[in-house]
N, C-alpha and C. Protein backbone atom coordinates (compact mmCIF):
# COMPACT_ATOMS: atom_id res chain seq x y z
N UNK A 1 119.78 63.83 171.17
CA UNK A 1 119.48 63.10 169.97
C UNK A 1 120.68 63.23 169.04
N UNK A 2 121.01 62.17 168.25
CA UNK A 2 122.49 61.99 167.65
C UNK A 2 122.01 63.04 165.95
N UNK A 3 123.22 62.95 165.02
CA UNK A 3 122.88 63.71 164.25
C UNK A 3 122.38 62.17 163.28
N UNK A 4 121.50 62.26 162.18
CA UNK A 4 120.99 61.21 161.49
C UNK A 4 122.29 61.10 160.23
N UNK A 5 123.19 61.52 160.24
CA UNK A 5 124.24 61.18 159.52
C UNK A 5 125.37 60.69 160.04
N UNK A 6 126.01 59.71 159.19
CA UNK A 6 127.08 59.25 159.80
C UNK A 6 128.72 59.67 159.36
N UNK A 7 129.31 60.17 160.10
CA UNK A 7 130.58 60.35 159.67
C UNK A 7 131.75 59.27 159.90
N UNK A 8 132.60 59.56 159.37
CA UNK A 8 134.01 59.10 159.29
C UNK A 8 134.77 59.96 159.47
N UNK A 9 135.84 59.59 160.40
CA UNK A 9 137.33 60.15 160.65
C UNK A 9 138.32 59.67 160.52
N UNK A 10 139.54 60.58 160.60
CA UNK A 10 140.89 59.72 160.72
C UNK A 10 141.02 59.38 162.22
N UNK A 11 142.30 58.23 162.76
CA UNK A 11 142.47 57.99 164.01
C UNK A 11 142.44 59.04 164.60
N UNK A 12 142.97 60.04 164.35
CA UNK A 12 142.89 61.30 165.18
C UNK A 12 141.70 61.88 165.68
N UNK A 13 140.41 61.64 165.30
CA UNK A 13 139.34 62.35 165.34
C UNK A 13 139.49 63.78 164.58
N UNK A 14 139.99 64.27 163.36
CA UNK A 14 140.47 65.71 162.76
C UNK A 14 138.81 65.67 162.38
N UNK A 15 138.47 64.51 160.97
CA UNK A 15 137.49 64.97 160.53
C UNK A 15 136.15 65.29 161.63
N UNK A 16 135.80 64.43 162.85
CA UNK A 16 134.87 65.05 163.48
C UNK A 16 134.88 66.64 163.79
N UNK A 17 135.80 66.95 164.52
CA UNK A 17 136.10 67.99 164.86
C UNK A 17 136.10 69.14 163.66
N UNK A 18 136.06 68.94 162.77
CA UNK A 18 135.70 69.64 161.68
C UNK A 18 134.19 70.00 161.26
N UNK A 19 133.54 68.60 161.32
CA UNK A 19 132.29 68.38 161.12
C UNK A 19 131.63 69.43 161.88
N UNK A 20 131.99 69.38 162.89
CA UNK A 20 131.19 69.81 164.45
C UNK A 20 131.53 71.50 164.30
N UNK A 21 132.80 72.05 163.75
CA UNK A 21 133.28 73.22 163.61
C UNK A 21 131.95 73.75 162.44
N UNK A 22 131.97 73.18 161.92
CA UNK A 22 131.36 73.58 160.38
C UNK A 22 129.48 73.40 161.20
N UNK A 23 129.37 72.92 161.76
CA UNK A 23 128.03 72.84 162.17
C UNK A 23 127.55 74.22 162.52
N UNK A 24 128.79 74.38 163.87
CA UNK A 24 128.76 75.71 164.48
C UNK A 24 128.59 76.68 163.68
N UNK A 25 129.10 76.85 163.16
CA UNK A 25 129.83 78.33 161.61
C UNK A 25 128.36 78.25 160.94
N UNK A 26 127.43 76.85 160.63
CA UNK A 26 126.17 76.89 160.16
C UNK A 26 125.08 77.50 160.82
N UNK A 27 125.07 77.39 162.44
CA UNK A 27 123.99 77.42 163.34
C UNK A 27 124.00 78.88 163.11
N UNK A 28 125.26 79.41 163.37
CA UNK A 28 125.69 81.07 163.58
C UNK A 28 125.38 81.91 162.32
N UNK A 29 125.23 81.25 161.02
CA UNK A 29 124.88 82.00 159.83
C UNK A 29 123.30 82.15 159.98
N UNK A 30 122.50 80.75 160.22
CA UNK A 30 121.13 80.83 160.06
C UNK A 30 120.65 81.86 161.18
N UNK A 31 121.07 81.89 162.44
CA UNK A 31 120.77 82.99 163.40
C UNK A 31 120.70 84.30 162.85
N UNK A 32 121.94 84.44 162.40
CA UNK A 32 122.20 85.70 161.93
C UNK A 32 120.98 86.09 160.30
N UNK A 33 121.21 84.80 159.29
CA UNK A 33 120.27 85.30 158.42
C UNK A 33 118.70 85.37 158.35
N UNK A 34 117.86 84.51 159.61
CA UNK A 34 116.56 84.38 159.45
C UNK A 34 116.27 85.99 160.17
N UNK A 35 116.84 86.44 161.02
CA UNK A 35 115.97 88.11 161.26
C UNK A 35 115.98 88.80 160.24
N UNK A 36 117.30 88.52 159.71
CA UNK A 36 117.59 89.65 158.55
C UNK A 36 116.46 89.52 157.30
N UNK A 37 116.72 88.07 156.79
CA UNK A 37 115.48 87.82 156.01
C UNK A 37 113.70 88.31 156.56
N UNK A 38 113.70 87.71 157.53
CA UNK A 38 111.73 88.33 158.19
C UNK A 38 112.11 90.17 157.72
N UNK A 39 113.18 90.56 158.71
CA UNK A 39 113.02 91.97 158.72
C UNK A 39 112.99 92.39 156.82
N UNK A 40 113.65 91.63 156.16
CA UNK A 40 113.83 92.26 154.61
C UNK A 40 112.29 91.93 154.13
N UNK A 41 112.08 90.95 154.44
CA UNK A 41 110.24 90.68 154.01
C UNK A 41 109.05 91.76 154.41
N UNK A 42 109.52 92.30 155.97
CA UNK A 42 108.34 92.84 155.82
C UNK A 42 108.78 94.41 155.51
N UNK A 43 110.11 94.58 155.06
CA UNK A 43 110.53 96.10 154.58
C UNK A 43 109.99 95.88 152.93
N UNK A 44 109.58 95.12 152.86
CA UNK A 44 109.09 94.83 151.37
C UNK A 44 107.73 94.83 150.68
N UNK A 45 106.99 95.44 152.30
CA UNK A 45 105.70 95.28 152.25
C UNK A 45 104.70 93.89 151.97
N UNK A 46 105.37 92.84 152.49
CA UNK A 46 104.30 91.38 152.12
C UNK A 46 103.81 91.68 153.55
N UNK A 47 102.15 91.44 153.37
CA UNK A 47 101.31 91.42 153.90
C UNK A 47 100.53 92.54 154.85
N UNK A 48 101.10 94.09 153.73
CA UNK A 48 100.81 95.38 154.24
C UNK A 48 99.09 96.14 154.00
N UNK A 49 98.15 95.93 155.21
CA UNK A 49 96.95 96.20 154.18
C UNK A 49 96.33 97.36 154.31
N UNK A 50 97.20 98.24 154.85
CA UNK A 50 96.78 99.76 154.76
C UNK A 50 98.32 100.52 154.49
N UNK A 51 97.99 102.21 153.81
CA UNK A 51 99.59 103.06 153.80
C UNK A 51 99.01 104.21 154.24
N UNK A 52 99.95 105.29 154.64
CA UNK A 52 99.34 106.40 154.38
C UNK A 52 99.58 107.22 153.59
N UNK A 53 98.33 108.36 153.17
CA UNK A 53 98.22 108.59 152.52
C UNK A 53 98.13 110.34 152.73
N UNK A 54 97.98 111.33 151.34
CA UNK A 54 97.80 112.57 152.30
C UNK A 54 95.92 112.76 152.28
N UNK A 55 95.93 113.50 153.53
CA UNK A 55 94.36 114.07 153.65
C UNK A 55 93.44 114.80 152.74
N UNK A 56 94.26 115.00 151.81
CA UNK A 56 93.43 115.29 150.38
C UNK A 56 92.86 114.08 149.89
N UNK A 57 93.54 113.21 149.67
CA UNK A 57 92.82 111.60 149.29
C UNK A 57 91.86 111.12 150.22
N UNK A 58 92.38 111.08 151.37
CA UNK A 58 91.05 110.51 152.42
C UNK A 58 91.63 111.36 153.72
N UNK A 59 90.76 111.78 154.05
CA UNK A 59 90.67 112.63 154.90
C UNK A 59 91.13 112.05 156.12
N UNK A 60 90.86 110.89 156.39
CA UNK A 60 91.96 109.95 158.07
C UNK A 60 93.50 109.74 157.63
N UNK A 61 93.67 110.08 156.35
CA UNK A 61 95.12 109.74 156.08
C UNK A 61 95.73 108.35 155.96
N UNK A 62 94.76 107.77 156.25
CA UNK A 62 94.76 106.20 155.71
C UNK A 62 93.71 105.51 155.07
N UNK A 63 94.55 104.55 154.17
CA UNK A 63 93.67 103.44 152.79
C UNK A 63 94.12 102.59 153.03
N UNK A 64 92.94 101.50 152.71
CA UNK A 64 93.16 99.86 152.51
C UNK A 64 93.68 99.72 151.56
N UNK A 65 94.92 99.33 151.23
CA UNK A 65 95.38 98.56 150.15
C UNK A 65 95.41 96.74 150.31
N UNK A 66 94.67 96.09 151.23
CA UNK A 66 94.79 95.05 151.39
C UNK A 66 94.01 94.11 150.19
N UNK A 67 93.19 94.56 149.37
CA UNK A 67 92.66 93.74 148.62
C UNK A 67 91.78 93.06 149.01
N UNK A 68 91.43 91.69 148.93
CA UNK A 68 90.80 91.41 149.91
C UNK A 68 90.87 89.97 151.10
N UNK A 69 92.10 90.65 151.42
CA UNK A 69 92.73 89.86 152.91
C UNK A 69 91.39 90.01 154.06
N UNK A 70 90.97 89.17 154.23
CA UNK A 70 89.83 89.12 155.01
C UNK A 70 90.39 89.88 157.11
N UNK A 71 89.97 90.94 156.40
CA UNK A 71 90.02 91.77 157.96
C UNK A 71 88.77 92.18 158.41
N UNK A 72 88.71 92.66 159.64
CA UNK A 72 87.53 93.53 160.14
C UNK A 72 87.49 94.46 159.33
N UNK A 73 88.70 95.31 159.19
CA UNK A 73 88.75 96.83 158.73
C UNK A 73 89.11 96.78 157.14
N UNK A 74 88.62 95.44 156.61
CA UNK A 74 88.71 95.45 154.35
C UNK A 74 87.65 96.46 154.36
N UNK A 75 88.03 97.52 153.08
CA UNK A 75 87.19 97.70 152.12
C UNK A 75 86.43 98.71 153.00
N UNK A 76 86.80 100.11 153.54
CA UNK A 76 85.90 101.07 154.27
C UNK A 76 85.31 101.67 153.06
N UNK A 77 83.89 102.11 153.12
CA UNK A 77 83.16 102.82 152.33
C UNK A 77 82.59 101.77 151.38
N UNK A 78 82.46 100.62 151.05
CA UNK A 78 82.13 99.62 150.63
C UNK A 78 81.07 98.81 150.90
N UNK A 79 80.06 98.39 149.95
CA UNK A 79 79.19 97.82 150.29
C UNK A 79 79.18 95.76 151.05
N UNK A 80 79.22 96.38 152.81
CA UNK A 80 79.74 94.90 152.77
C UNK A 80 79.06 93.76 152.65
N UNK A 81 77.64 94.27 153.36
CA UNK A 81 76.42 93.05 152.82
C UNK A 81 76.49 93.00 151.43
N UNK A 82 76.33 93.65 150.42
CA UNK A 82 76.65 93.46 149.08
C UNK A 82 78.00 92.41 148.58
N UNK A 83 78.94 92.88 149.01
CA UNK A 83 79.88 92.33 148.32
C UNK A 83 80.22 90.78 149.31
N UNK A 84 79.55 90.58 150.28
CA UNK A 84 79.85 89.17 151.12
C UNK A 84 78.66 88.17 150.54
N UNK A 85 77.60 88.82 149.82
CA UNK A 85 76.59 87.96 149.23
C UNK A 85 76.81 87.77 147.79
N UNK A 86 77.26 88.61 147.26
CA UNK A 86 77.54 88.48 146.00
C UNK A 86 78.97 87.28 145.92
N UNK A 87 80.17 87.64 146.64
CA UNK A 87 81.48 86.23 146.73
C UNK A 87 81.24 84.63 147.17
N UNK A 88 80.10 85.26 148.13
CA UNK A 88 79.83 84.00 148.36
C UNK A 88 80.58 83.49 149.97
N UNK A 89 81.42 84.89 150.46
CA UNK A 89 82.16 83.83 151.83
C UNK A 89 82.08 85.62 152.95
N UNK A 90 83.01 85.50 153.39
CA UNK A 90 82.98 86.17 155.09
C UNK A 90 81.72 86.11 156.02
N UNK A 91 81.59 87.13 156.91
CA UNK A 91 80.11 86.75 157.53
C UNK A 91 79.13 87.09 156.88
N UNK A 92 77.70 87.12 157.06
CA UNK A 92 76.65 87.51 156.99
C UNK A 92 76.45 88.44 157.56
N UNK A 93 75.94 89.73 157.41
CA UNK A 93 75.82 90.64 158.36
C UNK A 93 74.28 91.34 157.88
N UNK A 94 73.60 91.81 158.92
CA UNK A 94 72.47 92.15 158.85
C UNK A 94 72.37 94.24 158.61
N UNK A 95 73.34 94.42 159.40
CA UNK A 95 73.69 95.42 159.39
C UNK A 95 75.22 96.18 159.31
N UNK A 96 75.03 96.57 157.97
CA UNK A 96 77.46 97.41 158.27
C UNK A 96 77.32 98.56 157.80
N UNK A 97 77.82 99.35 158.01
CA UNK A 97 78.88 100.98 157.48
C UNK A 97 79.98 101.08 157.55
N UNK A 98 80.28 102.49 157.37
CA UNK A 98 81.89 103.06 157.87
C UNK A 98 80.98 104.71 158.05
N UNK A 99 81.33 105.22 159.07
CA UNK A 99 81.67 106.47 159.23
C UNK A 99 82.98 107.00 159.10
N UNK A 100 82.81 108.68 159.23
CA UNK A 100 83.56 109.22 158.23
C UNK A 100 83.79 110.71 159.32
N UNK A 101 84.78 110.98 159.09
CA UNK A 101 85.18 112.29 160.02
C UNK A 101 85.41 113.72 159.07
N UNK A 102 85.02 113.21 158.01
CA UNK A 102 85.21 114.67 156.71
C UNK A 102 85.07 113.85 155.34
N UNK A 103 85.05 115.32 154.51
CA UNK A 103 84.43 114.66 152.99
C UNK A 103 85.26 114.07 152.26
N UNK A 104 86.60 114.03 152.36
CA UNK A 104 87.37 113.31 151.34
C UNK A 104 87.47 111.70 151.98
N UNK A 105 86.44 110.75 151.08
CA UNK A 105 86.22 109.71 151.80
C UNK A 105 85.46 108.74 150.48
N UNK A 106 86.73 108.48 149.63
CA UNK A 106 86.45 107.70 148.77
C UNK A 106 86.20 106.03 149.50
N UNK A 107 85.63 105.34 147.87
CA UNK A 107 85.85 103.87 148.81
C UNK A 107 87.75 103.51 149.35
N UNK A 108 87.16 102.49 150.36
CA UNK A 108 88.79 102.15 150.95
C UNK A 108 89.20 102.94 151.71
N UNK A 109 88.81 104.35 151.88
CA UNK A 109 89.97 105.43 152.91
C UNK A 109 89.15 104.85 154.30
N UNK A 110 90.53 104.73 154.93
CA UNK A 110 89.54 105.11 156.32
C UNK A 110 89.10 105.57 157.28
N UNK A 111 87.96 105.26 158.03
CA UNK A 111 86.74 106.49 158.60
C UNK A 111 87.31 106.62 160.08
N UNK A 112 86.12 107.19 160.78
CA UNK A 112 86.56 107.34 162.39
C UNK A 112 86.54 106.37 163.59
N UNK A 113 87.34 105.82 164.14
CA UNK A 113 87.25 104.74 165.00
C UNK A 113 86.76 105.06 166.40
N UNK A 114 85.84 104.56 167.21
CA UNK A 114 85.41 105.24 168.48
C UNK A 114 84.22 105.47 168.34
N UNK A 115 83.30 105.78 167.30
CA UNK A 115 82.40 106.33 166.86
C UNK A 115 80.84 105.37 167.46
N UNK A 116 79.88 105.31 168.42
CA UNK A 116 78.89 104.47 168.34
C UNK A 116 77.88 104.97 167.55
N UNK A 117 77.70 103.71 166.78
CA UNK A 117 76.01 103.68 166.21
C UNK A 117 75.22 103.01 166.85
N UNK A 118 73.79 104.19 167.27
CA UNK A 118 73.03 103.10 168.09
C UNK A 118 71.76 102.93 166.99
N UNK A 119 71.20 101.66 167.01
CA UNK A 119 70.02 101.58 165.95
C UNK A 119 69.13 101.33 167.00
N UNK A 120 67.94 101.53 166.76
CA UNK A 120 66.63 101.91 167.73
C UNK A 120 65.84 100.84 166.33
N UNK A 121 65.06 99.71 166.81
CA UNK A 121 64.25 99.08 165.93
C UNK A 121 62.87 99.47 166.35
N UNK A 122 62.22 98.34 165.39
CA UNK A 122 60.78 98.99 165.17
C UNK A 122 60.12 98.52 166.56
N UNK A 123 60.85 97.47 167.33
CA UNK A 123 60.49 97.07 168.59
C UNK A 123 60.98 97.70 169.63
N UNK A 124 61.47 98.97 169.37
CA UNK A 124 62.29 99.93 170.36
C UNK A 124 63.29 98.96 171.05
N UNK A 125 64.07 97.78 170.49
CA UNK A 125 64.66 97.54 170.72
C UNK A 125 66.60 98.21 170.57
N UNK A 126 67.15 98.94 171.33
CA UNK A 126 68.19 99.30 171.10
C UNK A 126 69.50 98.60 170.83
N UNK A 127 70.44 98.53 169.80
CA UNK A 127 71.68 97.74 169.72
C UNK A 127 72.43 99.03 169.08
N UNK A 128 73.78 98.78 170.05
CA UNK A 128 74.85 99.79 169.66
C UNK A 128 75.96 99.17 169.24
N UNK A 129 76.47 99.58 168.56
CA UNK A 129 77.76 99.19 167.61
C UNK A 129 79.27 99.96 166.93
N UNK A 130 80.17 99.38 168.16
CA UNK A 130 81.33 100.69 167.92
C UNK A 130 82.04 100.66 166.52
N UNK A 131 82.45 101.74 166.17
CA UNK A 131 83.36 101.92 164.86
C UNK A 131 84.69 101.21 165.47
N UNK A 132 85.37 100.24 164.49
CA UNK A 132 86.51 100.49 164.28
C UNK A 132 87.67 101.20 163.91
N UNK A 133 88.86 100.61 163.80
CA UNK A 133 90.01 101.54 163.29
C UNK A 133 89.81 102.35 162.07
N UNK A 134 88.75 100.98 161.51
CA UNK A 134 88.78 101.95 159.77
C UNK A 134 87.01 102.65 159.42
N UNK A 135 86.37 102.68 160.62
CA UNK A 135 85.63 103.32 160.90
C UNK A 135 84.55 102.56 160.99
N UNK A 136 84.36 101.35 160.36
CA UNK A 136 83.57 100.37 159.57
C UNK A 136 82.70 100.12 161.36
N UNK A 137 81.28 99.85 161.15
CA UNK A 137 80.69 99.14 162.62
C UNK A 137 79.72 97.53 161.54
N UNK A 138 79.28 96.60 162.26
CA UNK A 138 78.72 95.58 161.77
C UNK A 138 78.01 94.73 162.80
N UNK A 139 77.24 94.19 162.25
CA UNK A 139 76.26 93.36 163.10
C UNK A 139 75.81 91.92 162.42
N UNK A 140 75.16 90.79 163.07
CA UNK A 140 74.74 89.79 162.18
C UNK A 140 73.17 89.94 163.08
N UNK A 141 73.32 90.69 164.02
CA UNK A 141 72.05 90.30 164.65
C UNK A 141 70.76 91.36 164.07
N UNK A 142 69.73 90.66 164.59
CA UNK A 142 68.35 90.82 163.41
C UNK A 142 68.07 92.24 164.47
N UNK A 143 67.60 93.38 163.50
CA UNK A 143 67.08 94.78 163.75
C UNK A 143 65.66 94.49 163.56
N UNK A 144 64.67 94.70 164.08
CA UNK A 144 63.72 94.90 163.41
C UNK A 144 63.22 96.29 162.53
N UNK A 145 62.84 96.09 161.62
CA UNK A 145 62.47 97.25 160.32
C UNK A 145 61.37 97.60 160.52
N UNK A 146 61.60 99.04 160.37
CA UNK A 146 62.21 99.66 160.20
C UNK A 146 62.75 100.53 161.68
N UNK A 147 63.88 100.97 161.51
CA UNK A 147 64.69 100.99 162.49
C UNK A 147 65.16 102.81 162.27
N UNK A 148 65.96 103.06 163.36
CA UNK A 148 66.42 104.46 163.61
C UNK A 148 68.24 104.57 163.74
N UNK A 149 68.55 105.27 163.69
CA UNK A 149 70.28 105.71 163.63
C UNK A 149 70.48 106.88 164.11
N UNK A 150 71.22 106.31 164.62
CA UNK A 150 72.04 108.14 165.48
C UNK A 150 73.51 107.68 165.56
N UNK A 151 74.23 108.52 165.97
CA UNK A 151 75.85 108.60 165.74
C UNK A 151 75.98 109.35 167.43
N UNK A 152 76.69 108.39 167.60
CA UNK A 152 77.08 109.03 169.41
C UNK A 152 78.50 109.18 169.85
N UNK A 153 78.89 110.41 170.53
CA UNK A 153 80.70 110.46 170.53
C UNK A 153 80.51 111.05 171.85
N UNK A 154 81.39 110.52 172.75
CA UNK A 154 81.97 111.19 173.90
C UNK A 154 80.31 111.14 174.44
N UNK A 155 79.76 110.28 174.34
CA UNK A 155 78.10 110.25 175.05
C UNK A 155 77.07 111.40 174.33
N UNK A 156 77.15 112.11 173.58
CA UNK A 156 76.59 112.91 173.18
C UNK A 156 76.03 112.69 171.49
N UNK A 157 74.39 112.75 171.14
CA UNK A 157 74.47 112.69 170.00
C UNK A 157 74.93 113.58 169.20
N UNK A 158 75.67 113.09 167.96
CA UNK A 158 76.45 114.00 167.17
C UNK A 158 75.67 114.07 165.46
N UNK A 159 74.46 112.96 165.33
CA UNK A 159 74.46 112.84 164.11
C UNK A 159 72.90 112.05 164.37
N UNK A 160 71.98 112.01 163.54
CA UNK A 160 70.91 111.42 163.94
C UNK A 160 70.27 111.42 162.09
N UNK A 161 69.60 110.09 162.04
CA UNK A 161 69.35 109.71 160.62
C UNK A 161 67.94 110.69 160.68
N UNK A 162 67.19 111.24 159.51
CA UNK A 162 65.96 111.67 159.64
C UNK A 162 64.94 111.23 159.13
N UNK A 163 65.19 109.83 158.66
CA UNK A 163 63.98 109.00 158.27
C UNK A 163 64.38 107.43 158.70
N UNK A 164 63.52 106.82 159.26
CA UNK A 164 63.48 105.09 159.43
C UNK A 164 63.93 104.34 158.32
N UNK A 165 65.08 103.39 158.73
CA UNK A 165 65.36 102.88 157.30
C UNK A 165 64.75 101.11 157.74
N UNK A 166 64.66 100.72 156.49
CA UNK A 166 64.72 99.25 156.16
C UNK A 166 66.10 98.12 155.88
N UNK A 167 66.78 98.78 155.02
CA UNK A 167 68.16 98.69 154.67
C UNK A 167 69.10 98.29 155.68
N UNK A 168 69.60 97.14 156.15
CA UNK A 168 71.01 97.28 156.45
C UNK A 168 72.23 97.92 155.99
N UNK A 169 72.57 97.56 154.42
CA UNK A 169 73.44 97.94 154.01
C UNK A 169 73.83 99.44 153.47
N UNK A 170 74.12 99.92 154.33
CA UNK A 170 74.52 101.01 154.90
C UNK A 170 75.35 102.07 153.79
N UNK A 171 76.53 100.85 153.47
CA UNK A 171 77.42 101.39 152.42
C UNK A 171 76.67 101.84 151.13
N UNK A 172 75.66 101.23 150.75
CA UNK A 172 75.45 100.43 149.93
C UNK A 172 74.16 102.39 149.32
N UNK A 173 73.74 102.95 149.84
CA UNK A 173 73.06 104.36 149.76
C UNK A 173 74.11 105.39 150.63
N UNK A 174 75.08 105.25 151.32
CA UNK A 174 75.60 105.96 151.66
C UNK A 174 77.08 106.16 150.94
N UNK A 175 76.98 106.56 149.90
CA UNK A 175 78.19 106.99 148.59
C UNK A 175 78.73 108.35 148.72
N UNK A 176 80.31 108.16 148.03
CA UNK A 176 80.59 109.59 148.22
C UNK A 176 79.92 110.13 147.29
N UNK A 177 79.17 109.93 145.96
CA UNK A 177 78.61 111.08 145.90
C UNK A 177 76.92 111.15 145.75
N UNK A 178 76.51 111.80 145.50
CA UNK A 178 75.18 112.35 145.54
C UNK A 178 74.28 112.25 146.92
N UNK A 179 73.02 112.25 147.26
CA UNK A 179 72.74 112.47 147.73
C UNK A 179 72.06 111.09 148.72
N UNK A 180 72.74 110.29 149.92
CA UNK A 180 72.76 111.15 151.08
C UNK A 180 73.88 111.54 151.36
N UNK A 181 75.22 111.06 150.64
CA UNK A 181 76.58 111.48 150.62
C UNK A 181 76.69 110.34 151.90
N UNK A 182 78.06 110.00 152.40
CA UNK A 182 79.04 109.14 153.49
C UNK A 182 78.12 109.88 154.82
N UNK A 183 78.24 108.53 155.46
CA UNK A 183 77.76 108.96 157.14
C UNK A 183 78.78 109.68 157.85
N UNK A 184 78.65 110.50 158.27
CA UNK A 184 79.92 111.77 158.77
C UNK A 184 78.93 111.91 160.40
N UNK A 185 80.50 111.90 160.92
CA UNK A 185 80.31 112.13 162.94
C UNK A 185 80.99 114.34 162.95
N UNK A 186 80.20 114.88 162.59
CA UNK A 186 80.74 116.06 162.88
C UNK A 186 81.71 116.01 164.18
């Protein structure tokens, strides 16, 4: 395909050959400056949605700083049925948390990944649901109420709720503080 501009030369052909020089010398700058630029962008942190942090702040050593960039892993310790009904957008979910691998576990830090929750409904129907990276597990599908919780690692229960809840929202009674305190996988 020709270039959409038209040049002029002398009989000699000098000015093409110039043109065409100067093209080159162009192609070879943009090569050279578009990595440099991506790499300077993301040394700049655009579009960073976790840092770390020390284990006094959150005990996994990592926080969401994403705001709310719509990820799986926004907003650990956060009420997500709450805050997806109240905005008005992400999914619907019937059931969410975050587990937690120790007590320093404000909102945003995040929890233990690996972690299954199995819920046992009122129809002894069982649905299990793995933690993610930021510990967070979620569901849209219907539990029947009132339902049961246990926390399972390496096949073994590690954690078991001691009363039937109604509640999906998980986050939402499970606060760092008072009493039942963050869902923790000893």
């Amino acid at each position: 395909m020709g270039s959409p501009f038209i040049f002029t030369s002398g009989p000699d052909g000098s000015g093409l050959a110039k043109i065409a020089g100067s093209l080159s010398a162009m192609r070879r700058r943009i090569r050279t400056f578009v990595p440099l630029a991506l790499v300077a962008l993301a040394s700049a942190g655009c579009g960073e949605t976790t840092k770390s942090v020390a284990t006094s702040e959150c005990s996994s050593g990592t926080r969401w700083i994403g705001d709310d960039a719509e990820s799986p892993e926004m907003h650990p310790g956060m009420d997500c049925i709450g805050c997806h009904a109240a905005k008005g957008e992400g999914p619907r979910f019937t059931i969410a948390g975050t587990v937690y691998g120790g007590p320093n576990a404000g909102d945003d830090c995040f929890g233990l990944g690996g972690i299954t929750v199995r819920l046992v409904g009122a129809d002894g129907v069982a649905t299990e649901l793995a933690t993610n990276g930021a510990g967070t597990f979620f569901t849209g599908r219907a539990v029947k109420a009132p339902y049961t919780a246990e926390l399972v690692r390496a096949g073994s229960v590690v954690a078991k709720m001691q009363t039937p809840q109604s509640s999906g929202a998980c986050n939402g009674c499970h606060r760092p503080e008072g009493t039942p305190g963050r869902i923790l996988a000893p």
